[in-house]
Protein backbone atom coordinates (compact mmCIF):
# COMPACT_ATOMS: atom_id res chain seq x y z
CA UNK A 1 80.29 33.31 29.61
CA UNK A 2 82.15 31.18 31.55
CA UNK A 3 83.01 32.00 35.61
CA UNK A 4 86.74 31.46 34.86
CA UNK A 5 86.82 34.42 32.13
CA UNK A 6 84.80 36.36 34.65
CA UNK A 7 87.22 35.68 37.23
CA UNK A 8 90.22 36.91 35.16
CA UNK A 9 88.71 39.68 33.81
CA UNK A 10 88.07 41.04 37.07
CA UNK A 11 91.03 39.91 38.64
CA UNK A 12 93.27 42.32 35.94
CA UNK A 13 90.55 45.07 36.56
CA UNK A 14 91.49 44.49 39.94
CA UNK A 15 95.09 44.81 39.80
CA UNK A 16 94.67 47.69 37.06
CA UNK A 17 92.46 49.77 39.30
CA UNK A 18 95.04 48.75 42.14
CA UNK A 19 98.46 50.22 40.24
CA UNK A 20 96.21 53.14 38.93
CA UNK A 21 96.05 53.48 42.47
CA UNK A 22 99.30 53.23 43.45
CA UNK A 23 100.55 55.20 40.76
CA UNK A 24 98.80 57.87 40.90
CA UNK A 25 96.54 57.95 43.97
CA UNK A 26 98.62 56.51 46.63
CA UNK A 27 101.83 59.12 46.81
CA UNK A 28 98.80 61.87 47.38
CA UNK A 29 97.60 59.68 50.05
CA UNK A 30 101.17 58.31 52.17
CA UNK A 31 101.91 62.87 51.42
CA UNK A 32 98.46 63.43 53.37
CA UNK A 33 99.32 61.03 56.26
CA UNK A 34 103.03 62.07 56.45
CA UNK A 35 102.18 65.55 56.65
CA UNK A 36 99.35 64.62 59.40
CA UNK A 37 101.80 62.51 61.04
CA UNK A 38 104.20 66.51 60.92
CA UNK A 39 101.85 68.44 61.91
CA UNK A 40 100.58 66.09 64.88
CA UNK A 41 104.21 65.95 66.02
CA UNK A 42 104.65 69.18 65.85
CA UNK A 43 101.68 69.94 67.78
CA UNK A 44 102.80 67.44 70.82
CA UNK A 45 106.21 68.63 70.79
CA UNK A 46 104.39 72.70 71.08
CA UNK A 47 102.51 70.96 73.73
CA UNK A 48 105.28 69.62 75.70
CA UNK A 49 107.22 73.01 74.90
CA UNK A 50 103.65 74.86 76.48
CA UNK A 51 103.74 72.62 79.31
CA UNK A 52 107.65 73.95 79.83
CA UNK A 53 106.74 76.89 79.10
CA UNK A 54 103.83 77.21 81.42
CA UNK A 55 105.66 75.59 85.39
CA UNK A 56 109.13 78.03 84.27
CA UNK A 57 106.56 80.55 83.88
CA UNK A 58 104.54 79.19 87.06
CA UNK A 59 107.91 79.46 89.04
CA UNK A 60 108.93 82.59 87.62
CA UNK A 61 105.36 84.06 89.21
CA UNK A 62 106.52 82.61 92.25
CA UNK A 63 109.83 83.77 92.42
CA UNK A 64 108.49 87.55 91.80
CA UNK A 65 105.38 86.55 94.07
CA UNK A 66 108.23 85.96 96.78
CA UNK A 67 110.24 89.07 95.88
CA UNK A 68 107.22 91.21 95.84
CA UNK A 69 106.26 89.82 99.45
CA UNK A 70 109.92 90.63 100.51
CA UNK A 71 109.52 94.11 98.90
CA UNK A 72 106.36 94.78 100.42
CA UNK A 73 107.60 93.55 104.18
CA UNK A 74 110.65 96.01 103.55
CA UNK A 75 108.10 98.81 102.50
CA UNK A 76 105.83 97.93 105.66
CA UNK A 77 108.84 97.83 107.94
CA UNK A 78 110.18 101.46 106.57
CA UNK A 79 106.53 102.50 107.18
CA UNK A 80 106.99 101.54 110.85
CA UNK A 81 110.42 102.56 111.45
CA UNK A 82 109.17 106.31 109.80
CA UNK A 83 106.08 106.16 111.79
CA UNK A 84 107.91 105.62 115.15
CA UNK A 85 110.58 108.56 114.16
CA UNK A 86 107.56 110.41 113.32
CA UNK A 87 106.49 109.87 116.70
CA UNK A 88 109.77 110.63 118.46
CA UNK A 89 110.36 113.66 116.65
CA UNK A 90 107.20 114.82 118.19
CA UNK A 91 107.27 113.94 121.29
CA UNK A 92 110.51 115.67 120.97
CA UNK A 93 109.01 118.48 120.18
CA UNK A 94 106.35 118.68 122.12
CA UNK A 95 108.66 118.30 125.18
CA UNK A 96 110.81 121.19 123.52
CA UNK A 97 107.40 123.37 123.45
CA UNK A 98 106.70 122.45 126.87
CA UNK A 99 109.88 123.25 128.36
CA UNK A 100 109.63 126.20 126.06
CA UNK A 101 106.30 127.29 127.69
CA UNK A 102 107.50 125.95 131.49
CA UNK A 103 109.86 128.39 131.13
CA UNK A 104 108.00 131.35 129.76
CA UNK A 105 105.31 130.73 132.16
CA UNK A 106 108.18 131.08 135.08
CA UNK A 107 109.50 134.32 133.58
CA UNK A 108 106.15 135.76 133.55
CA UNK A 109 105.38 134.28 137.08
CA UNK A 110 109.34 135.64 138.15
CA UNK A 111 108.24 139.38 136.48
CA UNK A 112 104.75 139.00 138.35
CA UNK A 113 106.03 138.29 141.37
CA UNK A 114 108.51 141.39 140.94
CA UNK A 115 105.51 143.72 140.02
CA UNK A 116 103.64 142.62 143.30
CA UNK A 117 106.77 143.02 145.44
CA UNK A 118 107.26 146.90 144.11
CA UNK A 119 103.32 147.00 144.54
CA UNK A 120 103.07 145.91 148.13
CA UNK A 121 106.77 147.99 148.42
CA UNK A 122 104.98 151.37 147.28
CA UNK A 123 102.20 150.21 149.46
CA UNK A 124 103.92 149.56 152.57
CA UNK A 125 106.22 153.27 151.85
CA UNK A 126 102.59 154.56 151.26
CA UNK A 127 101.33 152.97 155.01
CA UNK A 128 104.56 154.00 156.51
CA UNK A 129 104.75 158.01 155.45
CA UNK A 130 100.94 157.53 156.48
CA UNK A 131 101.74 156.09 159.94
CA UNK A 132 104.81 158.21 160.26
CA UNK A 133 102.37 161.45 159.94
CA UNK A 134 99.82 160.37 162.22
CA UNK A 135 102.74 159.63 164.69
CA UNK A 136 104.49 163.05 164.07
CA UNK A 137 100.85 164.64 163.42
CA UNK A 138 102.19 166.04 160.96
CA UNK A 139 102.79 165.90 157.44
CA UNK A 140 105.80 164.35 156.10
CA UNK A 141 107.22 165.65 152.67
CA UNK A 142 107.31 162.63 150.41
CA UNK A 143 109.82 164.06 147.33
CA UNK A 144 112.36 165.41 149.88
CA UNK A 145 112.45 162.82 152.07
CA UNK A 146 112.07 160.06 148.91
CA UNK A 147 115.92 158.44 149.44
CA UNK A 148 114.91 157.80 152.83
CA UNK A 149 111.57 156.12 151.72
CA UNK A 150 113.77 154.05 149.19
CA UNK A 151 116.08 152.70 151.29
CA UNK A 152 112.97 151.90 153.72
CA UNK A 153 110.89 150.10 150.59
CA UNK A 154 114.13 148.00 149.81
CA UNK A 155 114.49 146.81 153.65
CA UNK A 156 111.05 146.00 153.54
């Protein structure tokens, strides 16, 4: 055989095998790499959408972050302001009691002091009939002269 036969006869192999190729092979393969070339896009463009997606999301944890701060100051400040009324509403009433208490303690002191004056008063009416008799050596009636021991307890 002679190289120049060879050299055809592979050459239009060649170019058969090549438009079998084309024909019939190659749409399968350009479909394959388009649809690659999709699905890569599509995956870039859900990454870029992510990375959106992921600083509004960032600031939107931020933003509540803040508000929640500002929520929980307001909360903490109630808490004090309730705390100190808490406070002044019982110190309110604890000077209430107190005055309360001052002033029962003077009653009973005022009705004390009463019950020891009309003691010592029957005492001292008790000394003076005594006195009176050992002065008059005699004895001095205490129901009939009792108006005049009265008006002698209430000088006294």
């Amino acid at each position: 055989m002679d190289i120049n036969l060879t050299f055809v006869v592979q050459g239009l192999a060649f170019f058969a095998v090549a438009w079998l190729v084309m024909k019939f092979g190659w749409p399968h393969i350009i479909a394959a790499i388009e649809e690659r070339q999709r699905k890569i896009a599509e995956g870039l463009a859900a990454a870029d959408n992510s990375q959106k997606a992921l600083a509004q999301a960032q600031d939107q944890v931020n933003e509540e972050l803040k508000a929640a701060r500002v929520k929980a100051n307001e909360i903490i400040e109630q808490a004090h302001q309730r705390a100190n009324q808490i406070v002044d509403a019982a110190k309110a009433e604890a000077i209430a009691e107190g005055a309360r208490q001052k002033a029962l303690a003077e009653s009973e002191i005022a009705a004390a002091s009463n019950r020891a004056r009309e003691d010592l008063r029957k005492q001292v009416s008790v000394l003076a009939v005594t006195g009176a008799e050992k002065l008059l050596k005699r004895e001095i009636d205490a129901n009939a002269h009792k108006a005049l021991l009265d008006e002698l307890a209430a000088e006294i």
